[in-house]
PDB file of N, CA and C in Angstrom:
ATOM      1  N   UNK A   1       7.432  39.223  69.575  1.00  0.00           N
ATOM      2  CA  UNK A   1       8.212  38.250  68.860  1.00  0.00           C
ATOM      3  C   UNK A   1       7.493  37.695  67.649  1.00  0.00           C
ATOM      4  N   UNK A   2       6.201  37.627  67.830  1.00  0.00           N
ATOM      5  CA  UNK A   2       5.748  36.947  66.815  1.00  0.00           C
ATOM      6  C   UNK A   2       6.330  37.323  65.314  1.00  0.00           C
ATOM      7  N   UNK A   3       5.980  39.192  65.645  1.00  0.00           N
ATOM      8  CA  UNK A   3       6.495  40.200  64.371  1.00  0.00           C
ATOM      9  C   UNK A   3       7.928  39.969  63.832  1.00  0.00           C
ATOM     10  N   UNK A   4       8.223  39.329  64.834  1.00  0.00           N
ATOM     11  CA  UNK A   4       9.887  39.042  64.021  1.00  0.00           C
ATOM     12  C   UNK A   4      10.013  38.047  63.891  1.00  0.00           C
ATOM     13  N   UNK A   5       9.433  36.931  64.191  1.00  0.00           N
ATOM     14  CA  UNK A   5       9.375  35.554  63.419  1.00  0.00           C
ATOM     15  C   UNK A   5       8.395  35.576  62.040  1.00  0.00           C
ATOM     16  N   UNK A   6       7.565  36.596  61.275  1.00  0.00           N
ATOM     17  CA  UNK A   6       6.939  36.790  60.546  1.00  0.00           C
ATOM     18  C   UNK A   6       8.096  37.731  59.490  1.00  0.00           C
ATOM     19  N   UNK A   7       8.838  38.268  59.854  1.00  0.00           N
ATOM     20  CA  UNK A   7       9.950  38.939  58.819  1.00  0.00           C
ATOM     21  C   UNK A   7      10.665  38.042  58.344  1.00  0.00           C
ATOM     22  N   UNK A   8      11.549  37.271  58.672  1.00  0.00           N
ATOM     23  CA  UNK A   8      12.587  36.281  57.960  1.00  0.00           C
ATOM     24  C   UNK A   8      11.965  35.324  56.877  1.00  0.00           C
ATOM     25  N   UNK A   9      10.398  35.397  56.928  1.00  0.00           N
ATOM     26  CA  UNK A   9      10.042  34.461  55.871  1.00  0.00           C
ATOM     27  C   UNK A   9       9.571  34.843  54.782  1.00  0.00           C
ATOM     28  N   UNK A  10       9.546  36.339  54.736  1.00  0.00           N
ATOM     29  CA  UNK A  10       9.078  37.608  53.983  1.00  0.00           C
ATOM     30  C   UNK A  10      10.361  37.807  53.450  1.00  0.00           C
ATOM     31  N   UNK A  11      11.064  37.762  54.264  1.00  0.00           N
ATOM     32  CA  UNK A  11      12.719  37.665  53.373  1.00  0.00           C
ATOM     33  C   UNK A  11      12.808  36.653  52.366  1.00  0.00           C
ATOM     34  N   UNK A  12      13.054  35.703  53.072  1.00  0.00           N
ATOM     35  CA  UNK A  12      12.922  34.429  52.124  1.00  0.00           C
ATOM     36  C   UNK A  12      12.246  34.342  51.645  1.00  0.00           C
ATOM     37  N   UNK A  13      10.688  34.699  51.283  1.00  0.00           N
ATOM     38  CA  UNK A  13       9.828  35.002  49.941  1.00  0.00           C
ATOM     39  C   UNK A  13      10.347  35.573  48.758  1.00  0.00           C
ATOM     40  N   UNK A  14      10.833  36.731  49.509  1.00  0.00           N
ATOM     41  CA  UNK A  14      11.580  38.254  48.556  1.00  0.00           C
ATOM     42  C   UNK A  14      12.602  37.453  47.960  1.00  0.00           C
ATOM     43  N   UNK A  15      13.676  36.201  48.274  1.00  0.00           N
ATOM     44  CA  UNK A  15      14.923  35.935  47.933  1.00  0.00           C
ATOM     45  C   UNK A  15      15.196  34.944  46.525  1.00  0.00           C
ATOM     46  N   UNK A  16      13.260  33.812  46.960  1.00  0.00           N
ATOM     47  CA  UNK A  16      12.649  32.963  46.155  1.00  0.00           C
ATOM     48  C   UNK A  16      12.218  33.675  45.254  1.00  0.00           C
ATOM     49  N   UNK A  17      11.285  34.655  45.337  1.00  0.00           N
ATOM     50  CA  UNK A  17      10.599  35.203  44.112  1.00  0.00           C
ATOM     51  C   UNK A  17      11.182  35.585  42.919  1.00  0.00           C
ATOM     52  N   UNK A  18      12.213  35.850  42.417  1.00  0.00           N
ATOM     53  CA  UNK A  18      13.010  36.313  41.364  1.00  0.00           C
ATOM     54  C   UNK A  18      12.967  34.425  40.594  1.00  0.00           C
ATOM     55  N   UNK A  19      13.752  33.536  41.446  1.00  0.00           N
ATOM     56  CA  UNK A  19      13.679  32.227  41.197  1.00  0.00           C
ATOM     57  C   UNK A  19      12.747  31.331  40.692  1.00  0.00           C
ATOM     58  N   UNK A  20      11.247  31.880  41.169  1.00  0.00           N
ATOM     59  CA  UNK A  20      10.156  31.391  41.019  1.00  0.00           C
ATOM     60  C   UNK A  20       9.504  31.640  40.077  1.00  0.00           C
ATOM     61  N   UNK A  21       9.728  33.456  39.696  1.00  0.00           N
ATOM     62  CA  UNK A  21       9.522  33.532  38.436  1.00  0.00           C
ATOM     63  C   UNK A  21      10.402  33.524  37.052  1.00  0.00           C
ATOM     64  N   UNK A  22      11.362  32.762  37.140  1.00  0.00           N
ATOM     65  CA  UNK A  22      12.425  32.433  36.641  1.00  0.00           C
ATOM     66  C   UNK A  22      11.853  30.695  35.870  1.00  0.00           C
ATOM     67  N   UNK A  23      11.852  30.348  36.863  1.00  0.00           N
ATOM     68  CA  UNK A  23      10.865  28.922  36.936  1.00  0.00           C
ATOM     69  C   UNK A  23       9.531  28.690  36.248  1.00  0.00           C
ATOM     70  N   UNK A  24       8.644  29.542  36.304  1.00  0.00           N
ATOM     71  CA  UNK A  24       7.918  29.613  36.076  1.00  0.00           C
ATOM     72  C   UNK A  24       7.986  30.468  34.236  1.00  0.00           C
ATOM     73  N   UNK A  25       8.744  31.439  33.990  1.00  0.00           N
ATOM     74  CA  UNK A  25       9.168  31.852  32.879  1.00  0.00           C
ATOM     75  C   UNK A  25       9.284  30.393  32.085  1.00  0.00           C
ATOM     76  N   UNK A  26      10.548  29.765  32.239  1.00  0.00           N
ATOM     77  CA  UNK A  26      10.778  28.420  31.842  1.00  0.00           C
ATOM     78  C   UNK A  26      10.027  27.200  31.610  1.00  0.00           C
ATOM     79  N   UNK A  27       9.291  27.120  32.608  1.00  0.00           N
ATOM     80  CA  UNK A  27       7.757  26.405  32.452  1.00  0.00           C
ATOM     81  C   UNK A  27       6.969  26.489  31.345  1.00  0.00           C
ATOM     82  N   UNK A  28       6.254  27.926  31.100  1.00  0.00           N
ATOM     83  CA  UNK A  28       6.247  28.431  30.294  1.00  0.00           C
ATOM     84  C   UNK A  28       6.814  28.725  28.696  1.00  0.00           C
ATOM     85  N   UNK A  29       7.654  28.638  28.409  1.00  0.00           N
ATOM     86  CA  UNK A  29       7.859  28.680  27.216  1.00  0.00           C
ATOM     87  C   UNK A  29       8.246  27.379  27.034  1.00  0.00           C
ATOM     88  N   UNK A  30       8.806  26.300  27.762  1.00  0.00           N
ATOM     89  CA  UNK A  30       8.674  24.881  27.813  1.00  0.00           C
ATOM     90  C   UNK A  30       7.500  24.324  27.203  1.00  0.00           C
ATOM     91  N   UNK A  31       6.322  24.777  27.852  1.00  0.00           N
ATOM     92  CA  UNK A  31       4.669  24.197  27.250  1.00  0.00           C
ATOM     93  C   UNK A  31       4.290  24.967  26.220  1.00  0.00           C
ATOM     94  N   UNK A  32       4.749  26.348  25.898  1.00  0.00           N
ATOM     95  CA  UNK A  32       4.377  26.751  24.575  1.00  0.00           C
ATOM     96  C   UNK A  32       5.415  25.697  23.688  1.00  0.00           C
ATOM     97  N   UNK A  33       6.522  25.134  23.779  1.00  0.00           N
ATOM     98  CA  UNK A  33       7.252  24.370  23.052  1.00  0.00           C
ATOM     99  C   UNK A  33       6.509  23.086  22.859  1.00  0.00           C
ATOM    100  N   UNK A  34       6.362  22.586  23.644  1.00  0.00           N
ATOM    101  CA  UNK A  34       5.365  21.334  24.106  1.00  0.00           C
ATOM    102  C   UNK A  34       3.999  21.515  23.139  1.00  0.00           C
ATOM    103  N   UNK A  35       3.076  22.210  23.344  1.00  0.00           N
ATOM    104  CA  UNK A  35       2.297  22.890  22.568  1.00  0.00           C
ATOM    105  C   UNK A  35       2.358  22.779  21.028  1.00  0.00           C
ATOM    106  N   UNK A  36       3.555  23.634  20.494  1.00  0.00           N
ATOM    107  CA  UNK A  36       4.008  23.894  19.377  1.00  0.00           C
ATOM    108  C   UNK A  36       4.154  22.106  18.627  1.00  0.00           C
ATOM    109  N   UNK A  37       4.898  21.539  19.564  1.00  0.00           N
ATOM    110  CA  UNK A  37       5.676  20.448  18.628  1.00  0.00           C
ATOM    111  C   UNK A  37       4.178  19.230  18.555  1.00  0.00           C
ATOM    112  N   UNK A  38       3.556  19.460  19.705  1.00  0.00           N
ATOM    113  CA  UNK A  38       1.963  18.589  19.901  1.00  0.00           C
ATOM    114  C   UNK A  38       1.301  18.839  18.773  1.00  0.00           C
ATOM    115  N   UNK A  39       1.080  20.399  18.153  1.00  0.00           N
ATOM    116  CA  UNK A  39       0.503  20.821  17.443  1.00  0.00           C
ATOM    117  C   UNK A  39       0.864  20.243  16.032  1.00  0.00           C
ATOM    118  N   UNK A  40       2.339  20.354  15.612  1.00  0.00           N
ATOM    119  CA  UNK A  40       3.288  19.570  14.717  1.00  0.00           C
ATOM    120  C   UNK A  40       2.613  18.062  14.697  1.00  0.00           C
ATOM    121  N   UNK A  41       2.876  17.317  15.833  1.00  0.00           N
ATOM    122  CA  UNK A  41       2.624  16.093  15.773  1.00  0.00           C
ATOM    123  C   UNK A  41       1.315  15.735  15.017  1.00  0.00           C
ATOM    124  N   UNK A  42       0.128  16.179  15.547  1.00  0.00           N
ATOM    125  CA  UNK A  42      -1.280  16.360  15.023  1.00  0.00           C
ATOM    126  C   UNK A  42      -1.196  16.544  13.972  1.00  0.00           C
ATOM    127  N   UNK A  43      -0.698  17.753  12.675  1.00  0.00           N
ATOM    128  CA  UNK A  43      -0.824  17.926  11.631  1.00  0.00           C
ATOM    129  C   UNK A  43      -0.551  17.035  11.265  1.00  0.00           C
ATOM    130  N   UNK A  44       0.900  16.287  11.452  1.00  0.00           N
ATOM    131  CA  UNK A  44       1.343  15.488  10.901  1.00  0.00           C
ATOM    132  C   UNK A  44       0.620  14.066  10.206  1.00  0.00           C
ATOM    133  N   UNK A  45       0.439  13.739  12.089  1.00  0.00           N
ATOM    134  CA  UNK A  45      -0.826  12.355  12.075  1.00  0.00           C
ATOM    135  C   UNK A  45      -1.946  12.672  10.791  1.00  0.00           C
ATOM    136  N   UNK A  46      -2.564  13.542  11.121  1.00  0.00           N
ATOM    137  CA  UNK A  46      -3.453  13.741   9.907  1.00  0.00           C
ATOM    138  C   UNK A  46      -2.980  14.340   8.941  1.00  0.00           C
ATOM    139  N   UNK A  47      -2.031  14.293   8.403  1.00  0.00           N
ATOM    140  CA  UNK A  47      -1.394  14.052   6.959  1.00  0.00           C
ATOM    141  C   UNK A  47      -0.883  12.959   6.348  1.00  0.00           C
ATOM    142  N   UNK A  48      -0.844  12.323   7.331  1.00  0.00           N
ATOM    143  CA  UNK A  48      -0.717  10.684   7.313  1.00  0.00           C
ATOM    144  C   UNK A  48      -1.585   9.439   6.805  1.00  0.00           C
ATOM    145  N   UNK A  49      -2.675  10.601   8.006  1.00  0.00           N
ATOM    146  CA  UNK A  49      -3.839   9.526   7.698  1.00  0.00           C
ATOM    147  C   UNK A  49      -4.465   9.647   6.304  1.00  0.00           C
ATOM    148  N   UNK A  50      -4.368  11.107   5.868  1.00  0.00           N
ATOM    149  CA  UNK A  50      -5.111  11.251   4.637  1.00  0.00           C
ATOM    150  C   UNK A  50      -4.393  10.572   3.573  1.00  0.00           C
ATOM    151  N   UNK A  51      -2.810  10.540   3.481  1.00  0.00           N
ATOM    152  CA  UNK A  51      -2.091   9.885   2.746  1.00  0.00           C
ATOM    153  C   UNK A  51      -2.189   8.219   2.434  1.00  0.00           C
ATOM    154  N   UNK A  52      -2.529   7.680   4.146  1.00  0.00           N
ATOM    155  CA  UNK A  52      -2.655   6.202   3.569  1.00  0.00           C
ATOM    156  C   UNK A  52      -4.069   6.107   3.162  1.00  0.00           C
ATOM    157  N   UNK A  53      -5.316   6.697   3.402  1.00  0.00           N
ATOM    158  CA  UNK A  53      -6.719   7.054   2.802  1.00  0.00           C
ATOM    159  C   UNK A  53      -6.391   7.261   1.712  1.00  0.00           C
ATOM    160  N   UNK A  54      -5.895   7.929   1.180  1.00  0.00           N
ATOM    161  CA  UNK A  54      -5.841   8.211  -0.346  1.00  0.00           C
ATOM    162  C   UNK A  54      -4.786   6.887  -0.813  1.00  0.00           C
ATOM    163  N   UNK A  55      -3.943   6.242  -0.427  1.00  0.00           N
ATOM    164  CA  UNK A  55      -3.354   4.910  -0.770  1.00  0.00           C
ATOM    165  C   UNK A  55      -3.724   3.922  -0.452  1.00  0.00           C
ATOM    166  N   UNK A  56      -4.978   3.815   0.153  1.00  0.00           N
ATOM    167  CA  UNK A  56      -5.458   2.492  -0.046  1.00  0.00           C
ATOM    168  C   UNK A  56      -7.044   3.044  -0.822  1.00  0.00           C
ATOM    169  N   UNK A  57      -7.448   4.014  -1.164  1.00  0.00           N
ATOM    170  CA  UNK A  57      -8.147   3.925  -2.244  1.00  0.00           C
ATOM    171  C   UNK A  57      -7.551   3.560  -3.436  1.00  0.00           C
ATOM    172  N   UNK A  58      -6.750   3.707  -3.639  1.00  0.00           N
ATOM    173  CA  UNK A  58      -5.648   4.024  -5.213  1.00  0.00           C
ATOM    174  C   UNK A  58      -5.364   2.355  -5.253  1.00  0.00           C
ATOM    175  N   UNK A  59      -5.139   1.744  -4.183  1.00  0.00           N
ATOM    176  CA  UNK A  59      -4.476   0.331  -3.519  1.00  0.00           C
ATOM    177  C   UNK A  59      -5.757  -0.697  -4.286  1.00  0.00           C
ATOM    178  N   UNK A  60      -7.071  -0.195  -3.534  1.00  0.00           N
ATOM    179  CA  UNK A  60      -8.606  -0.677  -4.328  1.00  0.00           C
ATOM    180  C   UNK A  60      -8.699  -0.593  -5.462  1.00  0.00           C
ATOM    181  N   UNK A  61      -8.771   0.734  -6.005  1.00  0.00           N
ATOM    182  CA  UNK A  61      -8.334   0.624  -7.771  1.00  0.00           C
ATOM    183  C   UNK A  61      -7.618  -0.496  -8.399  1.00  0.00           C
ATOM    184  N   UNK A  62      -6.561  -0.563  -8.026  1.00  0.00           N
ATOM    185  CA  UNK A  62      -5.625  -1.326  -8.877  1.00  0.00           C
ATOM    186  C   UNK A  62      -5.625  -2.958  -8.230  1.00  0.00           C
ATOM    187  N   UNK A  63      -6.182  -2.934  -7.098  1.00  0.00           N
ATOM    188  CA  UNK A  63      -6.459  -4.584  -6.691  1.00  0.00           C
ATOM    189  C   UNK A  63      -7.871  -4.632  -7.916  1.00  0.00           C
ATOM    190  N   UNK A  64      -8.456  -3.786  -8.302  1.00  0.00           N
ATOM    191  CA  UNK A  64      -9.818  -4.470  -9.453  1.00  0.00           C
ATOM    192  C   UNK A  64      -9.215  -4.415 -10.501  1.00  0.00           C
ATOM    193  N   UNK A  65      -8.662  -3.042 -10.673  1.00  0.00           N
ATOM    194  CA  UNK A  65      -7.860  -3.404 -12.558  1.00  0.00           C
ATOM    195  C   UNK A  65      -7.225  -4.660 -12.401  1.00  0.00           C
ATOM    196  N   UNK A  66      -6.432  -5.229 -11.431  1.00  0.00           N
ATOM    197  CA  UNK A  66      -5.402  -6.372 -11.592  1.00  0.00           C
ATOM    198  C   UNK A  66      -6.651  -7.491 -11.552  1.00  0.00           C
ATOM    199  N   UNK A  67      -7.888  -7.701 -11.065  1.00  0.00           N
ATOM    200  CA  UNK A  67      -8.643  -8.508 -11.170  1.00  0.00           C
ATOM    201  C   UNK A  67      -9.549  -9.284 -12.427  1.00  0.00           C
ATOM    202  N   UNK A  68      -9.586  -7.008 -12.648  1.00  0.00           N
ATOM    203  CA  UNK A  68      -9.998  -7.392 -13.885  1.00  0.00           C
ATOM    204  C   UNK A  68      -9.325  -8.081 -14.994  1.00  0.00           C
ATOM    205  N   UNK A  69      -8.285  -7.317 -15.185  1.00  0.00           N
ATOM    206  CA  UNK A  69      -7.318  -8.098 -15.856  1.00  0.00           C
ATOM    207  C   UNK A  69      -6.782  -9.292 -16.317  1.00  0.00           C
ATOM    208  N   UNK A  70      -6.208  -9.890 -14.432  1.00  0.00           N
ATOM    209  CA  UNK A  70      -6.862 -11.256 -14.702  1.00  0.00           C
ATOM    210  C   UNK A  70      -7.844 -12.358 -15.349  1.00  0.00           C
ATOM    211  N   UNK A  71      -8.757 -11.877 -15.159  1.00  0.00           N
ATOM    212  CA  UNK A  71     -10.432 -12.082 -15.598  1.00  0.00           C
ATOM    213  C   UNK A  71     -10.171 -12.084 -17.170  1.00  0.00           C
ATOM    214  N   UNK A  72      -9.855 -11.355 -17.282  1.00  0.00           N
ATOM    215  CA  UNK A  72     -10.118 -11.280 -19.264  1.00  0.00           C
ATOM    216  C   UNK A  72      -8.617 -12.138 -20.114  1.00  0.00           C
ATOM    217  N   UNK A  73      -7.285 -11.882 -18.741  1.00  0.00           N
ATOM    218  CA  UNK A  73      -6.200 -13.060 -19.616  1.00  0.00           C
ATOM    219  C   UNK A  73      -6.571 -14.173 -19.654  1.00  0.00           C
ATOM    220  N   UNK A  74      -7.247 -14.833 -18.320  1.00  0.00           N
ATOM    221  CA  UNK A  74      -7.983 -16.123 -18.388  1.00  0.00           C
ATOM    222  C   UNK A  74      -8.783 -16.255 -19.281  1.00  0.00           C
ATOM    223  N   UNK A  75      -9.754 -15.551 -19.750  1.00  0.00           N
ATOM    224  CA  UNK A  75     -10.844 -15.823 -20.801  1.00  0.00           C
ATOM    225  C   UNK A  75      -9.936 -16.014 -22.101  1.00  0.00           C
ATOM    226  N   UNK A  76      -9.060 -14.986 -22.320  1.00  0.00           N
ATOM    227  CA  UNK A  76      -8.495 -15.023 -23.458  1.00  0.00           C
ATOM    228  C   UNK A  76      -7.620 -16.592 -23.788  1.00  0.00           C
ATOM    229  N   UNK A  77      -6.745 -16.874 -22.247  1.00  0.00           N
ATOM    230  CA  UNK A  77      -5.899 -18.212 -22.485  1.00  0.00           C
ATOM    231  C   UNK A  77      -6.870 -19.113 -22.395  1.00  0.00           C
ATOM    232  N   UNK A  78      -8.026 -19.186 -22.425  1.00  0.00           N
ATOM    233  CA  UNK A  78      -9.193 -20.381 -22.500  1.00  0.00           C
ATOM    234  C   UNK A  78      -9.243 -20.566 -23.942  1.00  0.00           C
ATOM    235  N   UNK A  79      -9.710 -19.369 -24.284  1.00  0.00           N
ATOM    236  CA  UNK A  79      -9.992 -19.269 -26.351  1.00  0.00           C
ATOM    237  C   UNK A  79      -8.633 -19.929 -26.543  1.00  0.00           C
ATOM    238  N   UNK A  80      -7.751 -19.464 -26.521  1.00  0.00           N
ATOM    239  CA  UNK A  80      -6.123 -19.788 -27.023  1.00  0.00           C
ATOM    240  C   UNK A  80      -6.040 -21.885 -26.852  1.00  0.00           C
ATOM    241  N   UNK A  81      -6.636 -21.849 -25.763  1.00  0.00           N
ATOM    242  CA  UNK A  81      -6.033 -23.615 -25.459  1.00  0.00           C
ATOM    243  C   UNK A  81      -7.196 -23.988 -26.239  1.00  0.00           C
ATOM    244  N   UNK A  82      -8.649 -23.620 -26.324  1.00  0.00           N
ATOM    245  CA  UNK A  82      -9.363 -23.686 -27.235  1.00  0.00           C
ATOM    246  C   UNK A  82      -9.024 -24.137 -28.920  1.00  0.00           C
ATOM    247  N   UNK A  83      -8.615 -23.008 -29.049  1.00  0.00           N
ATOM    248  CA  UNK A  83      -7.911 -22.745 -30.318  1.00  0.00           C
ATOM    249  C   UNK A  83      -7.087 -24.018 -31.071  1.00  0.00           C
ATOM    250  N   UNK A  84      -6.239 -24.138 -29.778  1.00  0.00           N
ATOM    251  CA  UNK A  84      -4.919 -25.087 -29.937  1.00  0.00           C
ATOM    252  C   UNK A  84      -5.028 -26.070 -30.068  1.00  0.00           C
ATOM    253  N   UNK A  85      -6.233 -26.695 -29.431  1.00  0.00           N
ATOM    254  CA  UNK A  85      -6.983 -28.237 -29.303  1.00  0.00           C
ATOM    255  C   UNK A  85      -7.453 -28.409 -30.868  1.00  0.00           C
ATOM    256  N   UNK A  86      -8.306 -27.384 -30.884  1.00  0.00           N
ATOM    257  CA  UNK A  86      -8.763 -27.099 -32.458  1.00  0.00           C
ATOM    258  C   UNK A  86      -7.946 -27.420 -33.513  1.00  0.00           C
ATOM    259  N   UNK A  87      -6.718 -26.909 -33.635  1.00  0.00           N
ATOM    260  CA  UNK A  87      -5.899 -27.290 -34.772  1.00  0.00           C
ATOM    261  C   UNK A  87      -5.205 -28.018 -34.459  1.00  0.00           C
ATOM    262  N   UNK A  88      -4.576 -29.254 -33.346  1.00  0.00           N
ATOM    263  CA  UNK A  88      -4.130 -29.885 -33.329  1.00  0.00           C
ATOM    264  C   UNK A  88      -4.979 -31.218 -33.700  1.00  0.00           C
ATOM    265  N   UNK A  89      -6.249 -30.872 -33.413  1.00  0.00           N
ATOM    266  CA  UNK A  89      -7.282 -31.951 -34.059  1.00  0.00           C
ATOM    267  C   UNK A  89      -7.336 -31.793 -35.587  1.00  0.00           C
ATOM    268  N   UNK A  90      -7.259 -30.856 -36.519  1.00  0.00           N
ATOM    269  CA  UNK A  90      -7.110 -30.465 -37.346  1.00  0.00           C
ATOM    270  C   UNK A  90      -5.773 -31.432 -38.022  1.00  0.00           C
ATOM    271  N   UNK A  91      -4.601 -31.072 -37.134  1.00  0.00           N
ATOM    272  CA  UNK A  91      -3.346 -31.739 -37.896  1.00  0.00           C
ATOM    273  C   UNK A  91      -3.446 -33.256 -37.431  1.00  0.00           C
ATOM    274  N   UNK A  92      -4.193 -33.886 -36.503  1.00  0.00           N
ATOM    275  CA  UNK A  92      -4.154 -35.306 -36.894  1.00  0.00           C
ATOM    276  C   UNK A  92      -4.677 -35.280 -38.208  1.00  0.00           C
ATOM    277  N   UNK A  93      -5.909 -35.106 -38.365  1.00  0.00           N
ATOM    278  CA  UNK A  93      -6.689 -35.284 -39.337  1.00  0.00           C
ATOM    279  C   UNK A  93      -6.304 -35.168 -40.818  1.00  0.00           C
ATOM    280  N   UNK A  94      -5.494 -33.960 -40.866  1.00  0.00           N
ATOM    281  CA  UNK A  94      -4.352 -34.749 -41.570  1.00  0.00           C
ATOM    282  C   UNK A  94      -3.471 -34.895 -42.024  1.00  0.00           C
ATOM    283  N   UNK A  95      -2.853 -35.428 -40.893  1.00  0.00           N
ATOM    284  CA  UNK A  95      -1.921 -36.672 -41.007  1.00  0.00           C
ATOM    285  C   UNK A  95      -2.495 -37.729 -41.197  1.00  0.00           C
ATOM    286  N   UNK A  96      -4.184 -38.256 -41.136  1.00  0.00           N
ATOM    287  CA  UNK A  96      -4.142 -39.468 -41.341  1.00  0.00           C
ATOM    288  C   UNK A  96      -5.073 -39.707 -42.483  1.00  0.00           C
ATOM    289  N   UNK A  97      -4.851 -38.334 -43.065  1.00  0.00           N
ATOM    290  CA  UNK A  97      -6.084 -37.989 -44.365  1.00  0.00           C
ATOM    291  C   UNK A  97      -4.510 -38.647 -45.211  1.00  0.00           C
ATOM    292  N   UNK A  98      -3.592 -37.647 -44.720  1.00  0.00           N
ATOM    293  CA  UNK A  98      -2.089 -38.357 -45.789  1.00  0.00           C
ATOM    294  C   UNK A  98      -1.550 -39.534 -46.091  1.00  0.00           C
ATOM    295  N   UNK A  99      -1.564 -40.150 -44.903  1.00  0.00           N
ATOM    296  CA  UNK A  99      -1.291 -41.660 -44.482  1.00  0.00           C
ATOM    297  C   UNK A  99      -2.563 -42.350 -45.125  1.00  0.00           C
ATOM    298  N   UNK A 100      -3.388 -41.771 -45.149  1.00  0.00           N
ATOM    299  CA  UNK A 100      -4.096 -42.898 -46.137  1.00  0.00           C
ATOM    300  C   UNK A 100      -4.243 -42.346 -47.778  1.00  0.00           C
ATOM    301  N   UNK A 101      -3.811 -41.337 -47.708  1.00  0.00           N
ATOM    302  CA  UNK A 101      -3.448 -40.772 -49.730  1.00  0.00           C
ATOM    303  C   UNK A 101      -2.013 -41.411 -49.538  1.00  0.00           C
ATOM    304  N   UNK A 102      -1.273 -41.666 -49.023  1.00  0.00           N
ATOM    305  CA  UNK A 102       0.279 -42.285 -49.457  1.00  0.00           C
ATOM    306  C   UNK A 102      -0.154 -43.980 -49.761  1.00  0.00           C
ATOM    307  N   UNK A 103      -1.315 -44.504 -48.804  1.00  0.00           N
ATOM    308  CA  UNK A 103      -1.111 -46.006 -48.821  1.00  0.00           C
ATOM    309  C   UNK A 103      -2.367 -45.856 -50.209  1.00  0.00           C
ATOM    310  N   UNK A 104      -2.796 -45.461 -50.702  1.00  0.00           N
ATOM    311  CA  UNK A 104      -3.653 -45.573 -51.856  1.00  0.00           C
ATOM    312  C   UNK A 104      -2.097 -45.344 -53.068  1.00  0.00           C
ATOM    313  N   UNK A 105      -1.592 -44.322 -52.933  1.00  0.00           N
ATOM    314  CA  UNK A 105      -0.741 -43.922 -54.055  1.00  0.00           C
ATOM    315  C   UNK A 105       0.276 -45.033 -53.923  1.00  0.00           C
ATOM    316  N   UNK A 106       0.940 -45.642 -53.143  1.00  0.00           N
ATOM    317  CA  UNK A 106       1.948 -46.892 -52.818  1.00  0.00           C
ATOM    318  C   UNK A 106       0.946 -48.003 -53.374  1.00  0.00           C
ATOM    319  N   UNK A 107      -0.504 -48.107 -53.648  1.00  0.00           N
ATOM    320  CA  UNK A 107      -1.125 -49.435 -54.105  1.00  0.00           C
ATOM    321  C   UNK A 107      -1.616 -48.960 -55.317  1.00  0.00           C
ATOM    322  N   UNK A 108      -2.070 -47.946 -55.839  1.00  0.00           N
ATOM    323  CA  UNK A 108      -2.160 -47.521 -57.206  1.00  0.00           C
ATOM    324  C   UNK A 108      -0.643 -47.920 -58.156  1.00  0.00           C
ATOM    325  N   UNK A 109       0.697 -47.356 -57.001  1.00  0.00           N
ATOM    326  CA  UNK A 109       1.822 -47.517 -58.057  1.00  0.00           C
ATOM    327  C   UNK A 109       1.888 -49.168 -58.228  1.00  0.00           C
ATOM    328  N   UNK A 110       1.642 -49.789 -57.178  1.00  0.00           N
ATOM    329  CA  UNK A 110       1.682 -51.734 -57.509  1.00  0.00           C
ATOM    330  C   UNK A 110       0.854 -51.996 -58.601  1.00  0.00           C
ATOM    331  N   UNK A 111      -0.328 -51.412 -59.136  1.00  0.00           N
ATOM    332  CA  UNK A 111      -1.017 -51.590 -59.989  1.00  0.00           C
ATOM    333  C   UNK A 111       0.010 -51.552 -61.527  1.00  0.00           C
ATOM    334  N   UNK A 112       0.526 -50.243 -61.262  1.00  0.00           N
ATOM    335  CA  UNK A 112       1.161 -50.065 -62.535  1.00  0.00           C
ATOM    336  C   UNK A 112       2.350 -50.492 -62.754  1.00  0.00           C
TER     337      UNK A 112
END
C-alpha cells in the first residue's frame, strides 16, 4: 500500500507542474518588469539630482550677481543723494545770494 499511496501525489505533482511553471514564467518576467522600471526609476533620480546640482549652482551665481548688483546700485544711489544734497545746497545759496541782490537793487533804486 504504501506504493499506492506514493502514486496519487506524483499525479498531482504531474497536474501542478505545468501551473507552477506557468507561475513561475509570470514571476519572472514580472521582476524583469520590476527590474526594468527600478532601473528607469534610478536613471531618472539621478537625472534629477544632477539637474537640481546644476540649478542650484546657476541659483549661487545669480544670488552673487543680484548681490553684487545690489552693492554697486546702493553705492551709486549714495553718490546720487550725495549729489542732490549738493545742489540743493547750491540752490539755497542762491536764492539767498538773489534775495539779497534784489534788496540792494530795491535800495539802490530808493537812492535814485
Amino acid at each position: 500500500m504504501p506504493s499506492q499511496a506514493a502514486s496519487p501525489p506524483k499525479a498531482n505533482q504531474q497536474s501542478k507542474t505545468p501551473d507552477l511553471r506557468t507561475e513561475n514564467t509570470r514571476l519572472r518576467n514580472e521582476n524583469a518588469a520590476l527590474r526594468k522600471t527600478s532601473s528607469c526609476r534610478r536613471e531618472r533620480i539621478d537625472y534629477l539630482e544632477h539637474e537640481r546640482s546644476s540649478l542650484q549652482v546657476a541659483n549661487e551665481g545669480l544670488e552673487r550677481d543680484i548681490a553684487t548688483t545690489n552693492a554697486r546700485l546702493e553705492r551709486r544711489n549714495k553718490e546720487l543723494e550725495d549729489q542732490k544734497k549738493h545742489w540743493m545746497k547750491k540752490v539755497k545759496d542762491l536764492e539767498r545770494e538773489k534775495e539779497g541782490l534784489q534788496k540792494e537793487i530795491r535800495r539802490l533804486q530808493k537812492m535814485f
